[in-house]
C-alpha atoms as a PDB file:
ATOM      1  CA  UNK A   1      15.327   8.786 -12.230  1.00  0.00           C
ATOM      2  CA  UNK A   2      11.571   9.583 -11.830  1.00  0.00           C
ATOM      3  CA  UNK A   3      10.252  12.236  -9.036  1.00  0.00           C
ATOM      4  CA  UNK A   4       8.595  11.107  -5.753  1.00  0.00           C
ATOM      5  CA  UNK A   5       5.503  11.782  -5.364  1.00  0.00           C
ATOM      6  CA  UNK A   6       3.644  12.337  -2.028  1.00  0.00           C
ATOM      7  CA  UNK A   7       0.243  10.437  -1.633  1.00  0.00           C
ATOM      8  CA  UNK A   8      -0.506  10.870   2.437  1.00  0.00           C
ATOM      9  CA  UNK A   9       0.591  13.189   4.703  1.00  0.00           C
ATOM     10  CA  UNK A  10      -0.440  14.812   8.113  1.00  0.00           C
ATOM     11  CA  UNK A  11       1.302  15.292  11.623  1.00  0.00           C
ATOM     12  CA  UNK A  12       2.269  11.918  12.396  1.00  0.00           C
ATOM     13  CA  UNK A  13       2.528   9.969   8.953  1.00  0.00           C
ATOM     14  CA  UNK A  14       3.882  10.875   5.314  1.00  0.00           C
ATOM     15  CA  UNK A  15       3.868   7.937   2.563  1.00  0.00           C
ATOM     16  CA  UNK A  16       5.594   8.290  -1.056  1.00  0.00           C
ATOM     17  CA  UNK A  17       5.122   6.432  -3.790  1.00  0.00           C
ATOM     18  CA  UNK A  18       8.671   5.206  -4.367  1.00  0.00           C
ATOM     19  CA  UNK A  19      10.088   5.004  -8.222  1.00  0.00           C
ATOM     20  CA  UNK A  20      11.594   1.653  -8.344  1.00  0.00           C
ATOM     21  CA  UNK A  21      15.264   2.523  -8.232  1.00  0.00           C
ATOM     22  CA  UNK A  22      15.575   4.821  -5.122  1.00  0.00           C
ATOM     23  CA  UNK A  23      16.829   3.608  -2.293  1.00  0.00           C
ATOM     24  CA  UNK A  24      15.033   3.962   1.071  1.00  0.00           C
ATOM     25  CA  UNK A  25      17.988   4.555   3.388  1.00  0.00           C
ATOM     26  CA  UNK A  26      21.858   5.047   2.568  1.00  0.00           C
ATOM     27  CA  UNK A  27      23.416   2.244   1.747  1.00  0.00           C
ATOM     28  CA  UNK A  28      27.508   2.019   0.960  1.00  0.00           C
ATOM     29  CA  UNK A  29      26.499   3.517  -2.531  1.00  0.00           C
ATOM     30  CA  UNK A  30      25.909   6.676  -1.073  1.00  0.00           C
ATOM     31  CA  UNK A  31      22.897   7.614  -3.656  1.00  0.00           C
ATOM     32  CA  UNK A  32      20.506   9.899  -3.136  1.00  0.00           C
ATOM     33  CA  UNK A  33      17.094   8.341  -0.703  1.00  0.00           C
ATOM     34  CA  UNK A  34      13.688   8.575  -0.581  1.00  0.00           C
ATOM     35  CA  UNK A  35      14.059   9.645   3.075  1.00  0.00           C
ATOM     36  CA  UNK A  36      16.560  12.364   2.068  1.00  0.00           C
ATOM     37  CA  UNK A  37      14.003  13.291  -0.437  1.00  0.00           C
ATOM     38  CA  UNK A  38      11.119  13.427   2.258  1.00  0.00           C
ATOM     39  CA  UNK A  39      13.010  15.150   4.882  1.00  0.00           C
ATOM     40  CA  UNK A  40      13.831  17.808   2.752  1.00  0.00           C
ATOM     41  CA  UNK A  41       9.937  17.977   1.380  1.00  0.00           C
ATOM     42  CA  UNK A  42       9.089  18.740   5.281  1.00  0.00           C
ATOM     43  CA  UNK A  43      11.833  21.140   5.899  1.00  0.00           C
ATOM     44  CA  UNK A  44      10.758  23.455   2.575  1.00  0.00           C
ATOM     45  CA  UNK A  45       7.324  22.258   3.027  1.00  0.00           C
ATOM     46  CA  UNK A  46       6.846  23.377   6.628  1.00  0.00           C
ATOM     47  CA  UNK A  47       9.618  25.790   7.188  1.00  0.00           C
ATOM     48  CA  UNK A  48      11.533  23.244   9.886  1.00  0.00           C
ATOM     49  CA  UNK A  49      14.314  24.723  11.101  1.00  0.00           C
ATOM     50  CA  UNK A  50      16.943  22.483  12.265  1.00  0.00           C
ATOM     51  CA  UNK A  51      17.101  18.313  11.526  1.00  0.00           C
ATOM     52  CA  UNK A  52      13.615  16.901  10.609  1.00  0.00           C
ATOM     53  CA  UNK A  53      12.901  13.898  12.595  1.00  0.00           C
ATOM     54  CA  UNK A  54      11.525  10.839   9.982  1.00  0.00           C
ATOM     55  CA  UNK A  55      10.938   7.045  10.792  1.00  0.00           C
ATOM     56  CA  UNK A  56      11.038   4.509   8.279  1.00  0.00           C
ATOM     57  CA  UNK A  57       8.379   2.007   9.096  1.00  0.00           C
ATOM     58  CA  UNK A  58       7.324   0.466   5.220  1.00  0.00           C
ATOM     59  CA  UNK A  59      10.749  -0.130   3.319  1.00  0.00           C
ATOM     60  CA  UNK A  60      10.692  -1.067  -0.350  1.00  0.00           C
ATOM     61  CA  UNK A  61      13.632  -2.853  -2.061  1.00  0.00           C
ATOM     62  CA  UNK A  62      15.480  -0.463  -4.416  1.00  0.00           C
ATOM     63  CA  UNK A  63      13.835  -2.047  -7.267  1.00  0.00           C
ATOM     64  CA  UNK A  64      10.638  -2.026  -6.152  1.00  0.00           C
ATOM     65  CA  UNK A  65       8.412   0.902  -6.747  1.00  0.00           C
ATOM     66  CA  UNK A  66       5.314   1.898  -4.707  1.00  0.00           C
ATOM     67  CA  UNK A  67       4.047   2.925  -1.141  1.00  0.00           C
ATOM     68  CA  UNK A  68       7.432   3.689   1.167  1.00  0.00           C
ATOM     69  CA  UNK A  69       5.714   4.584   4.807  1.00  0.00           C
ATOM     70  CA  UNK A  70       7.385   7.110   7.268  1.00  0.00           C
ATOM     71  CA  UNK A  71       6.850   8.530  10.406  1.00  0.00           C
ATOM     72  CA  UNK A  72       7.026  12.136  11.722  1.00  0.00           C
ATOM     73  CA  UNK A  73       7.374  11.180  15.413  1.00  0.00           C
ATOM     74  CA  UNK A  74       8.446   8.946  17.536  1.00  0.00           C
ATOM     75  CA  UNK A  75       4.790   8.415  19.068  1.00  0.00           C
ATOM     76  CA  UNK A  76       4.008   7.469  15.686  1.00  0.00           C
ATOM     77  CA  UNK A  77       7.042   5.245  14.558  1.00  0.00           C
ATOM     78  CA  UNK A  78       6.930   2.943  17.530  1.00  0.00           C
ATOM     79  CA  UNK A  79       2.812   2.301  17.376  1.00  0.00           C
ATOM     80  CA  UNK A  80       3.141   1.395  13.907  1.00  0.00           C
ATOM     81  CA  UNK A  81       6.170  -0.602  13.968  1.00  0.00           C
ATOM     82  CA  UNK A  82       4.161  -2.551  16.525  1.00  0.00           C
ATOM     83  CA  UNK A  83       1.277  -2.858  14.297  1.00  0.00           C
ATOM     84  CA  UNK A  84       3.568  -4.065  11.477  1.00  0.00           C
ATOM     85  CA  UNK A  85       5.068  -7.184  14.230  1.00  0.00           C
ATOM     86  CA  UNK A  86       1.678  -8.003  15.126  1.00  0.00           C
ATOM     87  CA  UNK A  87       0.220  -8.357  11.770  1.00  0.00           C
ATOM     88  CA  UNK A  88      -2.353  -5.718  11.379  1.00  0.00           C
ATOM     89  CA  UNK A  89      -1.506  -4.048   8.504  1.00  0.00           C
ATOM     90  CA  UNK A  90      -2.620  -5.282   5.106  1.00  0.00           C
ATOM     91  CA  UNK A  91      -0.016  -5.066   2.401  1.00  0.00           C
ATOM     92  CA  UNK A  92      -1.242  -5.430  -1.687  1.00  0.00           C
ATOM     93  CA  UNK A  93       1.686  -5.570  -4.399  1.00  0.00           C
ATOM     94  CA  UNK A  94       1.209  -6.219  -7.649  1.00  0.00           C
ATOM     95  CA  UNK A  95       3.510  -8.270  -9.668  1.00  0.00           C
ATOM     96  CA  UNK A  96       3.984  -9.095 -13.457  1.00  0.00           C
ATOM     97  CA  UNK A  97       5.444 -12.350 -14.056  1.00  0.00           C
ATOM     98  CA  UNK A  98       5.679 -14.352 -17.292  1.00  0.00           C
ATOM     99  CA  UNK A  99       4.562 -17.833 -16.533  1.00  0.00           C
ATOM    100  CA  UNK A 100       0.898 -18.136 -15.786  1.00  0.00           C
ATOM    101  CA  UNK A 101       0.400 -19.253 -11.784  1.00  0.00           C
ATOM    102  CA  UNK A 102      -1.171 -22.674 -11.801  1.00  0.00           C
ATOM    103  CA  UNK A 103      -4.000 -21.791  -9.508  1.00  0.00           C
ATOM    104  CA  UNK A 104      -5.922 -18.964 -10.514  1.00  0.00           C
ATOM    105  CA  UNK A 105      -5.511 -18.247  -6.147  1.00  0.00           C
ATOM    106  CA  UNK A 106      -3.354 -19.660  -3.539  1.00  0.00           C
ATOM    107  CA  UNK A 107      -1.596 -19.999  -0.621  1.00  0.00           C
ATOM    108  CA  UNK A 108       2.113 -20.413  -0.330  1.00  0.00           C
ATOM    109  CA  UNK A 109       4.005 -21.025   2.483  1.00  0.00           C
ATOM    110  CA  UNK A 110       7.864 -21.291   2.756  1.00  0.00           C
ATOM    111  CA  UNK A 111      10.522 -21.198   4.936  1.00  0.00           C
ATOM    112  CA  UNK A 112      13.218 -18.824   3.999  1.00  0.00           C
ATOM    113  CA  UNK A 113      17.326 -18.418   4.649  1.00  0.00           C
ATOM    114  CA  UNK A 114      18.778 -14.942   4.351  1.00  0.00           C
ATOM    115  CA  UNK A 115      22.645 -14.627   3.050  1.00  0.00           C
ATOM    116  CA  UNK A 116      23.548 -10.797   3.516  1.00  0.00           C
ATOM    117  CA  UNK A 117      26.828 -10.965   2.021  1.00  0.00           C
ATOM    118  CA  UNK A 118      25.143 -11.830  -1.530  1.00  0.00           C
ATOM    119  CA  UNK A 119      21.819 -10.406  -0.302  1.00  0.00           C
ATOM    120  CA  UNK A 120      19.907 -12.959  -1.640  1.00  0.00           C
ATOM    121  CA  UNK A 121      16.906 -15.606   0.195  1.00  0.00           C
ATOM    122  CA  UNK A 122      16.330 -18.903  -0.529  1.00  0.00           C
ATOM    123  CA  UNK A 123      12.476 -20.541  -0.232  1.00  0.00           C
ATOM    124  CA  UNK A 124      12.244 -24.373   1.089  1.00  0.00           C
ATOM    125  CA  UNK A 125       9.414 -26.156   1.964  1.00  0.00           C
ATOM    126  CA  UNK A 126      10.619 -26.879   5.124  1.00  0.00           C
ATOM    127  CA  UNK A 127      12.245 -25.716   8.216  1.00  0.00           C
ATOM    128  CA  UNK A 128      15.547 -25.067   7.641  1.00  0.00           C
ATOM    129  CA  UNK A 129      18.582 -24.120  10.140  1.00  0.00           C
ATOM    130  CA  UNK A 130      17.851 -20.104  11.323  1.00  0.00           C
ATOM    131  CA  UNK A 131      14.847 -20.206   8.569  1.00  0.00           C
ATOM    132  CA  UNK A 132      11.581 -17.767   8.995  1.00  0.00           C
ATOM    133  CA  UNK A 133       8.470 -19.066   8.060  1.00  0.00           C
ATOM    134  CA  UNK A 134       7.080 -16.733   5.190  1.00  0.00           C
ATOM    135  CA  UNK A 135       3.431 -16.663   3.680  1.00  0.00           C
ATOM    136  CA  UNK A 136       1.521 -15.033   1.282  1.00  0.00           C
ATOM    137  CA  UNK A 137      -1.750 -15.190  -0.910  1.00  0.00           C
ATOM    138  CA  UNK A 138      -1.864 -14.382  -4.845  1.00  0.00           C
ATOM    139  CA  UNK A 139      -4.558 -14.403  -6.944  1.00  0.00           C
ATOM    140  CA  UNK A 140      -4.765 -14.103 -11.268  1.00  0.00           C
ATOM    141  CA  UNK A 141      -5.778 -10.834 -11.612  1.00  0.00           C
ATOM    142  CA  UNK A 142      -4.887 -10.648 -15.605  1.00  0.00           C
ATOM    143  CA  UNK A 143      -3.410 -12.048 -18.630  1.00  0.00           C
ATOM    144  CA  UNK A 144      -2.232 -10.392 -21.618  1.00  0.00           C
ATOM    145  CA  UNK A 145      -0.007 -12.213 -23.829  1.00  0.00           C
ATOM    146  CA  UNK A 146       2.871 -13.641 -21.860  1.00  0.00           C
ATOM    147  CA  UNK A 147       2.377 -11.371 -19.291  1.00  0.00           C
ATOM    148  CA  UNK A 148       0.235 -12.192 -16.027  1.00  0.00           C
ATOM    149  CA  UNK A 149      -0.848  -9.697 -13.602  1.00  0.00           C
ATOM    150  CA  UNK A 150      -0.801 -10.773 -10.169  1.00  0.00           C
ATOM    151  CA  UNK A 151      -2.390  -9.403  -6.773  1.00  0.00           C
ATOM    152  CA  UNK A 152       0.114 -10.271  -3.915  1.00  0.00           C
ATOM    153  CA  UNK A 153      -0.892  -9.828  -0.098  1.00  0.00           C
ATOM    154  CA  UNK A 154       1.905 -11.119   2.090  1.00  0.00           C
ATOM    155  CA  UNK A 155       1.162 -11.810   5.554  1.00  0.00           C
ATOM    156  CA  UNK A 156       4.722 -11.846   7.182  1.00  0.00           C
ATOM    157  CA  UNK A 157       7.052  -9.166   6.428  1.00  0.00           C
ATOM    158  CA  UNK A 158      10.813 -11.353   5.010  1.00  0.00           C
ATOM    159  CA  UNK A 159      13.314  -9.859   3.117  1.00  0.00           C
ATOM    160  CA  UNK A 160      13.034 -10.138  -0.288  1.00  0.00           C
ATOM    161  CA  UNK A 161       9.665 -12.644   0.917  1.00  0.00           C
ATOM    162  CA  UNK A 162       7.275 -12.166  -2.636  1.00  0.00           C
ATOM    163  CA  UNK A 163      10.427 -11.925  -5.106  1.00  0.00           C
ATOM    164  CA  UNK A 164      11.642 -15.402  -3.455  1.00  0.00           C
ATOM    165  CA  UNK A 165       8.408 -17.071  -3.127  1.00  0.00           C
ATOM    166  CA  UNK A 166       7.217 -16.392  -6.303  1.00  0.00           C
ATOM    167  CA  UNK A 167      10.482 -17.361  -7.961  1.00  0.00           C
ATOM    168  CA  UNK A 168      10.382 -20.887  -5.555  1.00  0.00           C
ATOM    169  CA  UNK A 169       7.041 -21.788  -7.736  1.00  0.00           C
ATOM    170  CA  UNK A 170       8.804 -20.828 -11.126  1.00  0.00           C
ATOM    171  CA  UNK A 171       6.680 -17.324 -11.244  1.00  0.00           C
ATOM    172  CA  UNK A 172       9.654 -14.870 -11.358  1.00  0.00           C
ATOM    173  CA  UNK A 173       8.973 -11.711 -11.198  1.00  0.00           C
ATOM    174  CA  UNK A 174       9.653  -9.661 -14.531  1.00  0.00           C
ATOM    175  CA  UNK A 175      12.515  -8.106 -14.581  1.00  0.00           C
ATOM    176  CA  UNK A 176      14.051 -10.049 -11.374  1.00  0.00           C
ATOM    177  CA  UNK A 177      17.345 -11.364 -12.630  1.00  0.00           C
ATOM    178  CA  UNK A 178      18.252 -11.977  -9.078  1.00  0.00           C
ATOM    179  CA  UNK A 179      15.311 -14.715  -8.307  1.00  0.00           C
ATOM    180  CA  UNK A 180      15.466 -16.319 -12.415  1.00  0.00           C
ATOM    181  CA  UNK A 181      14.057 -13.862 -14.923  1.00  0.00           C
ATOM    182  CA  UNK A 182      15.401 -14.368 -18.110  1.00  0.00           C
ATOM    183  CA  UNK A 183      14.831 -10.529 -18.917  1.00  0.00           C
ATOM    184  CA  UNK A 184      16.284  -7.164 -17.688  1.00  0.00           C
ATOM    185  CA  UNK A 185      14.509  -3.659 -17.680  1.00  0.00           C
ATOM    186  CA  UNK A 186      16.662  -1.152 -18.710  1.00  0.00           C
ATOM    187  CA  UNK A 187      16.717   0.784 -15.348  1.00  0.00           C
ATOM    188  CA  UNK A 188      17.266  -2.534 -13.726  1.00  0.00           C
ATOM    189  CA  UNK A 189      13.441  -1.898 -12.015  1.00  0.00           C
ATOM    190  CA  UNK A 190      11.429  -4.997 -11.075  1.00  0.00           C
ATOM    191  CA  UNK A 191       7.481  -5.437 -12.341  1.00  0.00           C
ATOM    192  CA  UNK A 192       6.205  -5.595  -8.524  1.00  0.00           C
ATOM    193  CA  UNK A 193       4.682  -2.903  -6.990  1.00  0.00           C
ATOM    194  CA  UNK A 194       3.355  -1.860  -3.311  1.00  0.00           C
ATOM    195  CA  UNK A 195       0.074  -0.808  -4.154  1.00  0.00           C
ATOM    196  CA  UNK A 196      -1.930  -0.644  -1.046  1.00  0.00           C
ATOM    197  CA  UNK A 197      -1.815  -0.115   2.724  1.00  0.00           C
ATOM    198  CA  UNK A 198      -4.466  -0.315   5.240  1.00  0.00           C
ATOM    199  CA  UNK A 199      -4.113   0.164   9.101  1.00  0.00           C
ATOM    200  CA  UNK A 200      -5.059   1.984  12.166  1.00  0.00           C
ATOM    201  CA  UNK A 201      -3.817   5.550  12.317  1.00  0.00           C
ATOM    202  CA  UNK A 202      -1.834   5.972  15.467  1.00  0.00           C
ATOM    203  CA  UNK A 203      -3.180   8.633  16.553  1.00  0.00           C
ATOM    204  CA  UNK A 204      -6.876   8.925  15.386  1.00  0.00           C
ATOM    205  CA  UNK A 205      -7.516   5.339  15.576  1.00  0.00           C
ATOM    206  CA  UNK A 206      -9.388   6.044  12.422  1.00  0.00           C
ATOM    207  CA  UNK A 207      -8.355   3.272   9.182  1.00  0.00           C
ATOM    208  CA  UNK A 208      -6.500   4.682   7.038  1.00  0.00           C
ATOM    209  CA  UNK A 209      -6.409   3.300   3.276  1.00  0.00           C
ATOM    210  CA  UNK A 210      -3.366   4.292   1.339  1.00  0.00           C
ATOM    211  CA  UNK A 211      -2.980   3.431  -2.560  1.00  0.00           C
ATOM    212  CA  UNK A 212      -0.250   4.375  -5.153  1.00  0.00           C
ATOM    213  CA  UNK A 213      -1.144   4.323  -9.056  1.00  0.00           C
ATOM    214  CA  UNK A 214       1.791   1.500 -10.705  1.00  0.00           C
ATOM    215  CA  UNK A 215       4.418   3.248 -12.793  1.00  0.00           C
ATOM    216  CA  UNK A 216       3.364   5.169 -16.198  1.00  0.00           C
ATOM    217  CA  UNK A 217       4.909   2.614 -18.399  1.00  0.00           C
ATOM    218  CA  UNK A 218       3.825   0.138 -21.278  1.00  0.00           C
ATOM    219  CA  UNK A 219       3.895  -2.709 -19.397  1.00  0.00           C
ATOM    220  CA  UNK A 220       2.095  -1.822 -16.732  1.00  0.00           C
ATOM    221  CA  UNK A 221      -1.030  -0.003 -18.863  1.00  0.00           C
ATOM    222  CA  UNK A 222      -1.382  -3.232 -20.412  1.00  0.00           C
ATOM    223  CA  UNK A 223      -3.362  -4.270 -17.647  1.00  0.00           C
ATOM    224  CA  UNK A 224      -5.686  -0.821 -17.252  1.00  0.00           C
ATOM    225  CA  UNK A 225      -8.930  -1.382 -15.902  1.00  0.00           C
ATOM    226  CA  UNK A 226      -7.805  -4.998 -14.097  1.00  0.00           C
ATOM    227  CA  UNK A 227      -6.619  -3.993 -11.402  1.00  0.00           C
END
């Protein structure tokens, strides 16, 4: 499995940019996290004695790769968990799917169902029992061959809320056998990718811009100098 690679750090925040395969927290695998990872980076890094305290607040699915957002205190964790409910962060992915979008941008909105015993959602169009409205924006940043680069900004926070949405408008995401792709990657990764973050620091109330470089791999160089 690839290393993690640290791409922000100070007193109160540390991001990673996540290989797609780690997991975030334990889960009843019992694999090795990214939050393991991090806590030990602080303990070796900064010669913590004792547990290090770390907040998740930016979780990635395990296939997912990209920016995974902690917290090094609690001051810290709660202020931008509550930025995160209110809306004020802005989230960029990128995704490769293989059918071209039919609108070179758009708006999708859908109302999604959550089954955690299969761990899959389900899009509809309309309000459905216990549903969550979820909405994003895409727009055609690329096409080569049968692959099309897109840049996804989601502006609620669902489970699983771009792989679902995308699939709901017959844009799977490559790699995605879960939500209809008719292809696997041989470490079972996904082509989307959490590329950017922008918010308010906590602390220094200063915006803070955070971006992670997409996976060194064919695929994704195709699209070099798009994105």
């Amino acid at each position: 499995m690839d290393e993690i690679s640290v791409i922000y750090e100070d007193n109160h925040l540390i991001a990673i940019n996540k290989p797609a395969g780690w997991l975030v927290q334990g889960d009843e695998t019992g694999d090795a996290t990214a939050g393991d990872w991090v806590k030990h980076y602080i303990k070796i890094r900064y010669n913590k004695p004792g547990d290090v305290f770390l907040g998740t607040i930016h979780r990635l699915d395990r296939p997912v790769s990209g920016i995974t957002l902690f917290a090094r205190t609690s001051k810290a964790l709660e202020r931008m968990n509550k930025q995160f409910q209110l809306r004020q962060v802005q989230k960029t992915y990128l995704a490769i799917v293989n059918q071209r979008p039919p609108e070179f941008e758009e708006t999708l909105v859908h109302h999604l169902t959550k089954d955690p015993q299969k761990n899959i959602a389900k899009a509809y169009t309309r309000p459905q029992p216990k549903s969550k409205k979820a909405e994003l924006t895409y727009q055609l940043l690329g096409e080569v061959g049968e692959h099309h680069l897109l840049q996804v900004k989601p502006l609620t926070g669902r489970p699983h809320q771009i792989r679902v949405q995308l699939a709901k408008q017959n844009m799977p995401i490559r790699g995605d056998r879960k939500y209809g792709s008719k292809m696997r990657n041989n470490n079972r990764s996904i082509h989307l990718h959490a590329y950017q973050l922008a918010f308010t620091h906590p602390v220094k109330k200063e915006t803070v811009l955070i971006e992670a470089l997409p996976p060194d791999e064919q695929i994704w160089r195709l699209f070099e100098g798009m994105i």
